[in-house]
PDB file of N, CA and C in Angstrom:
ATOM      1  N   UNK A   1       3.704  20.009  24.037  1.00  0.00           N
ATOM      2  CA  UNK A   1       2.566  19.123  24.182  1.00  0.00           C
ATOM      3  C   UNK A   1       1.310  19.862  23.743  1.00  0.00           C
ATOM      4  N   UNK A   2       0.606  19.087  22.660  1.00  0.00           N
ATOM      5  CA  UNK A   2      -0.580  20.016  22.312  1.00  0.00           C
ATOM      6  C   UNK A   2      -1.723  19.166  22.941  1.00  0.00           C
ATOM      7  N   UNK A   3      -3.079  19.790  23.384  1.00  0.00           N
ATOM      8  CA  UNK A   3      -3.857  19.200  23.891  1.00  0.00           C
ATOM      9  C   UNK A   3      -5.198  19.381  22.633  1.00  0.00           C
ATOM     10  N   UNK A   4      -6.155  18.440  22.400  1.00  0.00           N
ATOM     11  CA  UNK A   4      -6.974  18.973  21.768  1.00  0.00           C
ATOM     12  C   UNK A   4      -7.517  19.700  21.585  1.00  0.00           C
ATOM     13  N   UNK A   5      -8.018  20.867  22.722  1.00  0.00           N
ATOM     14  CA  UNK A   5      -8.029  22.191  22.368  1.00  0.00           C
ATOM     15  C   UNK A   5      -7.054  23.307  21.593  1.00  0.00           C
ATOM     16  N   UNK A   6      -5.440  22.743  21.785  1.00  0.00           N
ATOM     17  CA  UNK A   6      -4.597  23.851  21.269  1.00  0.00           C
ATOM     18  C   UNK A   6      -4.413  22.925  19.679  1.00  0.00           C
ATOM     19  N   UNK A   7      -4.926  21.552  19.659  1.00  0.00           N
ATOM     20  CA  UNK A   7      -4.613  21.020  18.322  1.00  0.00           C
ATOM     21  C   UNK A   7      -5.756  22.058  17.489  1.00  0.00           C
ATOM     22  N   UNK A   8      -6.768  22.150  17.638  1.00  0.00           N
ATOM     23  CA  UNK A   8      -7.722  23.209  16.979  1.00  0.00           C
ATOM     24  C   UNK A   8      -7.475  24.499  16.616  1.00  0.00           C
ATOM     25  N   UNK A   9      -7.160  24.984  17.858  1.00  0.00           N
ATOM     26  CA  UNK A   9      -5.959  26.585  17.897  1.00  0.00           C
ATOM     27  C   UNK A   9      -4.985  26.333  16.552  1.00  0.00           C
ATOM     28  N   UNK A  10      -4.508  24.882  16.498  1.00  0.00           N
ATOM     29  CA  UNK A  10      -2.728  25.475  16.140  1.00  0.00           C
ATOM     30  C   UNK A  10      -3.624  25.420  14.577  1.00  0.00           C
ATOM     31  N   UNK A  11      -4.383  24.241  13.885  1.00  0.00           N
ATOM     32  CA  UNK A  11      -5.115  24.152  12.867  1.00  0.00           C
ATOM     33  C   UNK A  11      -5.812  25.379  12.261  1.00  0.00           C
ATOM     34  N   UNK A  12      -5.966  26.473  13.293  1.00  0.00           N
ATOM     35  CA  UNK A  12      -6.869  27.197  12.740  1.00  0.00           C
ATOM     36  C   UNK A  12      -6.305  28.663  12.141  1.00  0.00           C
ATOM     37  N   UNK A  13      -4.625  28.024  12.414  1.00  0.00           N
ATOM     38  CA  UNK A  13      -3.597  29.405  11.622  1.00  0.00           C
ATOM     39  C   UNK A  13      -3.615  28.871  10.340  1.00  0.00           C
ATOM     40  N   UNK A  14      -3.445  29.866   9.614  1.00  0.00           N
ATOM     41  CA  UNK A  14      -3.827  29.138   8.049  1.00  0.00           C
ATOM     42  C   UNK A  14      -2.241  29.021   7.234  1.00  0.00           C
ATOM     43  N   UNK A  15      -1.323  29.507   8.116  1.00  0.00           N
ATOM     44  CA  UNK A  15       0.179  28.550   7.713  1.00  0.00           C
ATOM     45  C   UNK A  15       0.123  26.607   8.057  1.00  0.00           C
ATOM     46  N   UNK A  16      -0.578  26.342   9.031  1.00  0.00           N
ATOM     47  CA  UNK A  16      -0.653  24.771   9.530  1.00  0.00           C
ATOM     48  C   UNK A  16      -1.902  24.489   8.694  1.00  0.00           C
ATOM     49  N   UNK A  17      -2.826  25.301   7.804  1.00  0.00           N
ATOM     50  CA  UNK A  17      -3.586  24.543   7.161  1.00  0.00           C
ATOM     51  C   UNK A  17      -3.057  23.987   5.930  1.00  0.00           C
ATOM     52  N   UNK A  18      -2.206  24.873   5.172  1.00  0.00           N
ATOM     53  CA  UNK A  18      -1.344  24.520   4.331  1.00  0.00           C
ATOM     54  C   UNK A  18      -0.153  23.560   4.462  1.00  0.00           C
ATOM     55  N   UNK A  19       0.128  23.415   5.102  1.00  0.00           N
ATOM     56  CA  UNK A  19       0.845  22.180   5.970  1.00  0.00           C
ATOM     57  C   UNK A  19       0.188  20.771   5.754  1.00  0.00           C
ATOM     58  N   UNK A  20      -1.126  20.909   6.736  1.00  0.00           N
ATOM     59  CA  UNK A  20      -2.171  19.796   6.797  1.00  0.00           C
ATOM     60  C   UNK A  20      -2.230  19.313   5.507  1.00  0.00           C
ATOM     61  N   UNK A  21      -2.454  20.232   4.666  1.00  0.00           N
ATOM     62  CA  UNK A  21      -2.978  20.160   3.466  1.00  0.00           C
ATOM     63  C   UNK A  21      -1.736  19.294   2.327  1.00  0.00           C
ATOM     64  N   UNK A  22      -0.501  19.538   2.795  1.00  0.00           N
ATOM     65  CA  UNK A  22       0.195  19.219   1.591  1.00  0.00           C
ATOM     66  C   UNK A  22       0.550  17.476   2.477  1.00  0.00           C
ATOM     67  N   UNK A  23       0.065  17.580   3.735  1.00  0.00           N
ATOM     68  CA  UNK A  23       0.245  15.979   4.096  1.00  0.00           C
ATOM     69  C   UNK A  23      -0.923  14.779   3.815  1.00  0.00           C
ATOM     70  N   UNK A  24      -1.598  15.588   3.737  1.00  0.00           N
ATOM     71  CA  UNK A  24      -2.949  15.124   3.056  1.00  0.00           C
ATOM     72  C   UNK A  24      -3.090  14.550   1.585  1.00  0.00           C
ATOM     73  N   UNK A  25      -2.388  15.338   0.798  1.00  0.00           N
ATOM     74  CA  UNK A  25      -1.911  15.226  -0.821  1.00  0.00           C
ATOM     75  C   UNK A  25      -0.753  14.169  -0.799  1.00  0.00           C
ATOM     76  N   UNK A  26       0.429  14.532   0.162  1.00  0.00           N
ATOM     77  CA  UNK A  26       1.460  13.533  -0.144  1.00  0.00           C
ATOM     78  C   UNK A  26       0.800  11.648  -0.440  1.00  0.00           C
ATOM     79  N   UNK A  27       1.162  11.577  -1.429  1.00  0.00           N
ATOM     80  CA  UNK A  27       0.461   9.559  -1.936  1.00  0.00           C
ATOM     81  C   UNK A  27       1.337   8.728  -1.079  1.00  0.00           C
ATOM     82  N   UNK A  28       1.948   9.387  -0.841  1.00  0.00           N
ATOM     83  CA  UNK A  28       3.546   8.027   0.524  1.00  0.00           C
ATOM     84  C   UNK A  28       2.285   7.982   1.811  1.00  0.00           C
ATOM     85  N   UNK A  29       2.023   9.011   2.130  1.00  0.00           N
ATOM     86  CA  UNK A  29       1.062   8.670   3.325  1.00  0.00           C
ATOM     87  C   UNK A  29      -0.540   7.369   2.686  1.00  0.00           C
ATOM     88  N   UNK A  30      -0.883   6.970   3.120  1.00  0.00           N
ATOM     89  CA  UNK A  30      -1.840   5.907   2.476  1.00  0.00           C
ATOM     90  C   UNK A  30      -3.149   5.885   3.687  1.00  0.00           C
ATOM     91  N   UNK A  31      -2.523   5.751   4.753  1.00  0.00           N
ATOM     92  CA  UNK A  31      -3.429   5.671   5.975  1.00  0.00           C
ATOM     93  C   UNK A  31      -4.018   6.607   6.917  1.00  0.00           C
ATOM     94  N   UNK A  32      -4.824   6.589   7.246  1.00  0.00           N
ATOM     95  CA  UNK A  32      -5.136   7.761   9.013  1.00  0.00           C
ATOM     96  C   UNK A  32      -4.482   7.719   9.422  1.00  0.00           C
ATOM     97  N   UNK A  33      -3.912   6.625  10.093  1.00  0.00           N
ATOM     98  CA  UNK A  33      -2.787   6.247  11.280  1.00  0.00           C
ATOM     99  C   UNK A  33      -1.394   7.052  10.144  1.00  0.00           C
ATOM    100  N   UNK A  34      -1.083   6.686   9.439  1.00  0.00           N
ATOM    101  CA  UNK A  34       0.120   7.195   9.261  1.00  0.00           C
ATOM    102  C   UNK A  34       0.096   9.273   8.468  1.00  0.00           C
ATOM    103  N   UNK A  35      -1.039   9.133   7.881  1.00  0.00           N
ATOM    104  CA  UNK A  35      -1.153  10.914   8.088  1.00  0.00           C
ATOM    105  C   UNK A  35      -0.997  11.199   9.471  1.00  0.00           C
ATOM    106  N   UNK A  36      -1.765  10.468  10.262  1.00  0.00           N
ATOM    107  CA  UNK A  36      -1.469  11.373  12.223  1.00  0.00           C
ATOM    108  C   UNK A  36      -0.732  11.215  12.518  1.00  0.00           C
ATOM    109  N   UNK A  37       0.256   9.925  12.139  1.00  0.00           N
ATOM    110  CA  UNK A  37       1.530  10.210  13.039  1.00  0.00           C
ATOM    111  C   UNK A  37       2.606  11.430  12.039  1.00  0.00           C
ATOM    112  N   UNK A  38       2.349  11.005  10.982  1.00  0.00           N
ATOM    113  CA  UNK A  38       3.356  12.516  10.257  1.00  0.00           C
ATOM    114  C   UNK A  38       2.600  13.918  10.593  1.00  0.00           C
ATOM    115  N   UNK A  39       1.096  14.351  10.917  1.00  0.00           N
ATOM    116  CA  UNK A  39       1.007  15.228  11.077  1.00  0.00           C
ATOM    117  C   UNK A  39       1.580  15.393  12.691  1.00  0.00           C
ATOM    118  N   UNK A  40       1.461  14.522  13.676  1.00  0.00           N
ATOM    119  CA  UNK A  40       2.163  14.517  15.128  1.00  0.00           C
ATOM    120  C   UNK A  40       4.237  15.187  15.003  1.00  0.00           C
ATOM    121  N   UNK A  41       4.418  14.959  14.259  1.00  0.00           N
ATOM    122  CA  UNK A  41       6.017  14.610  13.493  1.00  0.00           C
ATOM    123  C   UNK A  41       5.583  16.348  13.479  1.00  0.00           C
ATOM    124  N   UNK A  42       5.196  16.522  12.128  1.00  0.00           N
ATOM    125  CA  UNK A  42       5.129  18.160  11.881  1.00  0.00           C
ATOM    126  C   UNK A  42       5.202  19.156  13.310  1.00  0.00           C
ATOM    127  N   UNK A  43       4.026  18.821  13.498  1.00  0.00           N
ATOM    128  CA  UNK A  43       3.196  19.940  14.822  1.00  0.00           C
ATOM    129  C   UNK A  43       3.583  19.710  16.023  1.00  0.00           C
ATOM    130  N   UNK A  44       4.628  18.764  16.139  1.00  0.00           N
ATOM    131  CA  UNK A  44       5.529  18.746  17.521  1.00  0.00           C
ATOM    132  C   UNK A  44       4.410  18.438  18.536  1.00  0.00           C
ATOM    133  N   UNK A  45       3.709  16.865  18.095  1.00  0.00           N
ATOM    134  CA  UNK A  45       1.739  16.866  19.158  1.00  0.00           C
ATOM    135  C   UNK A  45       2.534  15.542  19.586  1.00  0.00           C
ATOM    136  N   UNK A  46       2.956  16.185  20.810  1.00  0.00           N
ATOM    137  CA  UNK A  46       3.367  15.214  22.039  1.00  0.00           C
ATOM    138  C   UNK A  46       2.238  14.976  23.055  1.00  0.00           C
ATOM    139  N   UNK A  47       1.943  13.895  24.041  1.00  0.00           N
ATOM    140  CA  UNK A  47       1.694  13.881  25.658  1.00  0.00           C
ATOM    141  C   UNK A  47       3.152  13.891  26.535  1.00  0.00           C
ATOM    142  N   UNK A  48       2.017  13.949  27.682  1.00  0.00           N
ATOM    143  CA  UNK A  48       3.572  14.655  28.769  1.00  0.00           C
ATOM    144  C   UNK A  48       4.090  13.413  28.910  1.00  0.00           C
ATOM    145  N   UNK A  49       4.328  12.409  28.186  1.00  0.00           N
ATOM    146  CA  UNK A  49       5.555  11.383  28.547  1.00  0.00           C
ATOM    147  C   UNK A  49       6.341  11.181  26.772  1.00  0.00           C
ATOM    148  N   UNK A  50       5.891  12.636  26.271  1.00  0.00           N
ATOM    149  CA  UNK A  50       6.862  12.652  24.948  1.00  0.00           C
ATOM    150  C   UNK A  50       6.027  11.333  23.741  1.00  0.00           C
ATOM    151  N   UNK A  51       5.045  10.535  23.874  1.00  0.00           N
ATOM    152  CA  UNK A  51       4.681  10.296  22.795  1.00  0.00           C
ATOM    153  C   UNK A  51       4.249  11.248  21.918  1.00  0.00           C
ATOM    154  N   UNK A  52       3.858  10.929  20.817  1.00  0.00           N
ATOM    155  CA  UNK A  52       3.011  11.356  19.903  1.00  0.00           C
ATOM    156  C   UNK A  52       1.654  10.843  19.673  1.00  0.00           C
ATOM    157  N   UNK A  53       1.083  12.258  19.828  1.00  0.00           N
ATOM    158  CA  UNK A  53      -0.560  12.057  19.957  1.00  0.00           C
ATOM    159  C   UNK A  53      -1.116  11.997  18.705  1.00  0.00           C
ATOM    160  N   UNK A  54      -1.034  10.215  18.079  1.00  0.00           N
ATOM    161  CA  UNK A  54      -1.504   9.675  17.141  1.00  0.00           C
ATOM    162  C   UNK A  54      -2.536   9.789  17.243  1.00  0.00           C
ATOM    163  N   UNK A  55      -3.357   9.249  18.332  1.00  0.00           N
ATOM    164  CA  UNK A  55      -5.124   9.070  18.309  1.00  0.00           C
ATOM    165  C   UNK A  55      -5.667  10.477  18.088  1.00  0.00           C
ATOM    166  N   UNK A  56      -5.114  11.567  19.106  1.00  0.00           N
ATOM    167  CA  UNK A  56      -5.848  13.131  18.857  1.00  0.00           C
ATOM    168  C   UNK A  56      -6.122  13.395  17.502  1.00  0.00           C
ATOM    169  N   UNK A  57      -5.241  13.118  16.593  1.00  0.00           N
ATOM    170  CA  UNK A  57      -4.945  13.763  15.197  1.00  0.00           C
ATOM    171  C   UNK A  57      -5.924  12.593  14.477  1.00  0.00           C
ATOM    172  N   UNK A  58      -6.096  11.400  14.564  1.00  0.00           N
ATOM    173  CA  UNK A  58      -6.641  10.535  14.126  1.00  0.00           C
ATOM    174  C   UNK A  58      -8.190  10.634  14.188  1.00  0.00           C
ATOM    175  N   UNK A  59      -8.583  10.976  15.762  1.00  0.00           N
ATOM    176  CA  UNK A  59      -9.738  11.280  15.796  1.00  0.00           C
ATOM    177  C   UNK A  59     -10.377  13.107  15.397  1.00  0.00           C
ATOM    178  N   UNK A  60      -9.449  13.859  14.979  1.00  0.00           N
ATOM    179  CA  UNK A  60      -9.584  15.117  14.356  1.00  0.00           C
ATOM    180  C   UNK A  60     -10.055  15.037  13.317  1.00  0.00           C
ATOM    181  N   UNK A  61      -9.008  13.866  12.078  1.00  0.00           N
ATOM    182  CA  UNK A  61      -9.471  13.774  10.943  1.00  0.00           C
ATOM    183  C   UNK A  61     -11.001  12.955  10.389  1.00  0.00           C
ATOM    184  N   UNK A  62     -11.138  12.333  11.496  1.00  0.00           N
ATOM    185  CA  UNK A  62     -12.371  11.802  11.382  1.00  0.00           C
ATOM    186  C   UNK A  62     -13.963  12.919  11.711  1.00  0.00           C
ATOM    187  N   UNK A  63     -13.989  13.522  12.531  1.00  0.00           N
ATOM    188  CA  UNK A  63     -14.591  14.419  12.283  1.00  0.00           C
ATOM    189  C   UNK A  63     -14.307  15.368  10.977  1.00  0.00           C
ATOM    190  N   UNK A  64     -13.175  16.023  10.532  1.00  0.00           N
ATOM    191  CA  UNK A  64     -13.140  16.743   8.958  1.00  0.00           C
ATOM    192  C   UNK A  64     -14.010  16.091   8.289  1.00  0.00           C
ATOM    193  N   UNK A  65     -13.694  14.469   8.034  1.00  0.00           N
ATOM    194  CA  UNK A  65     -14.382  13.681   6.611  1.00  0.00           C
ATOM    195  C   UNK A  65     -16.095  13.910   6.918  1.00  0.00           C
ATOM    196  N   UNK A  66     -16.321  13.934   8.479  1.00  0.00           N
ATOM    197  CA  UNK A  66     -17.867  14.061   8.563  1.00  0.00           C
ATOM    198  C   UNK A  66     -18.403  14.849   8.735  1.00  0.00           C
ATOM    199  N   UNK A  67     -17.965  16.347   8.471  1.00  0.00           N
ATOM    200  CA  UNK A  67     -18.482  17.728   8.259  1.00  0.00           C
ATOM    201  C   UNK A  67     -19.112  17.959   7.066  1.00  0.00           C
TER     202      UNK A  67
END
């Protein structure tokens, strides 16, 4: 289970930036929602009842675009 603090942590190894990065490029992904849930898929970004923390990653990438 990653929490938004350790989603930042895990982002800030530069093996998961390259990661990020090639899910970002993939053209099959089209959406936010569906980059976060494949980046959730990758980075094993569960809550403690085993979803996938779509919104965390969703609202991550939205801050990137506005940096």
């Amino acid at each position: 289970m990653l929490t938004q603090n350790q989603v930042l942590r895990t982002l800030s190894a530069p093996e998961s930036r390259d990661r990020l990065e090639a899910v970002v490029a993939d053209p099959r992904l089209t959406t936010r929602g569906v980059m976060a849930r494949e980046v959730c898929i990758i980075f094993n970004s569960t809550d403690a009842r085993g979803r996938l923390q779509i919104a965390t990653w969703a609202v991550f990438q939205i801050q990137l675009v506005n940096r």
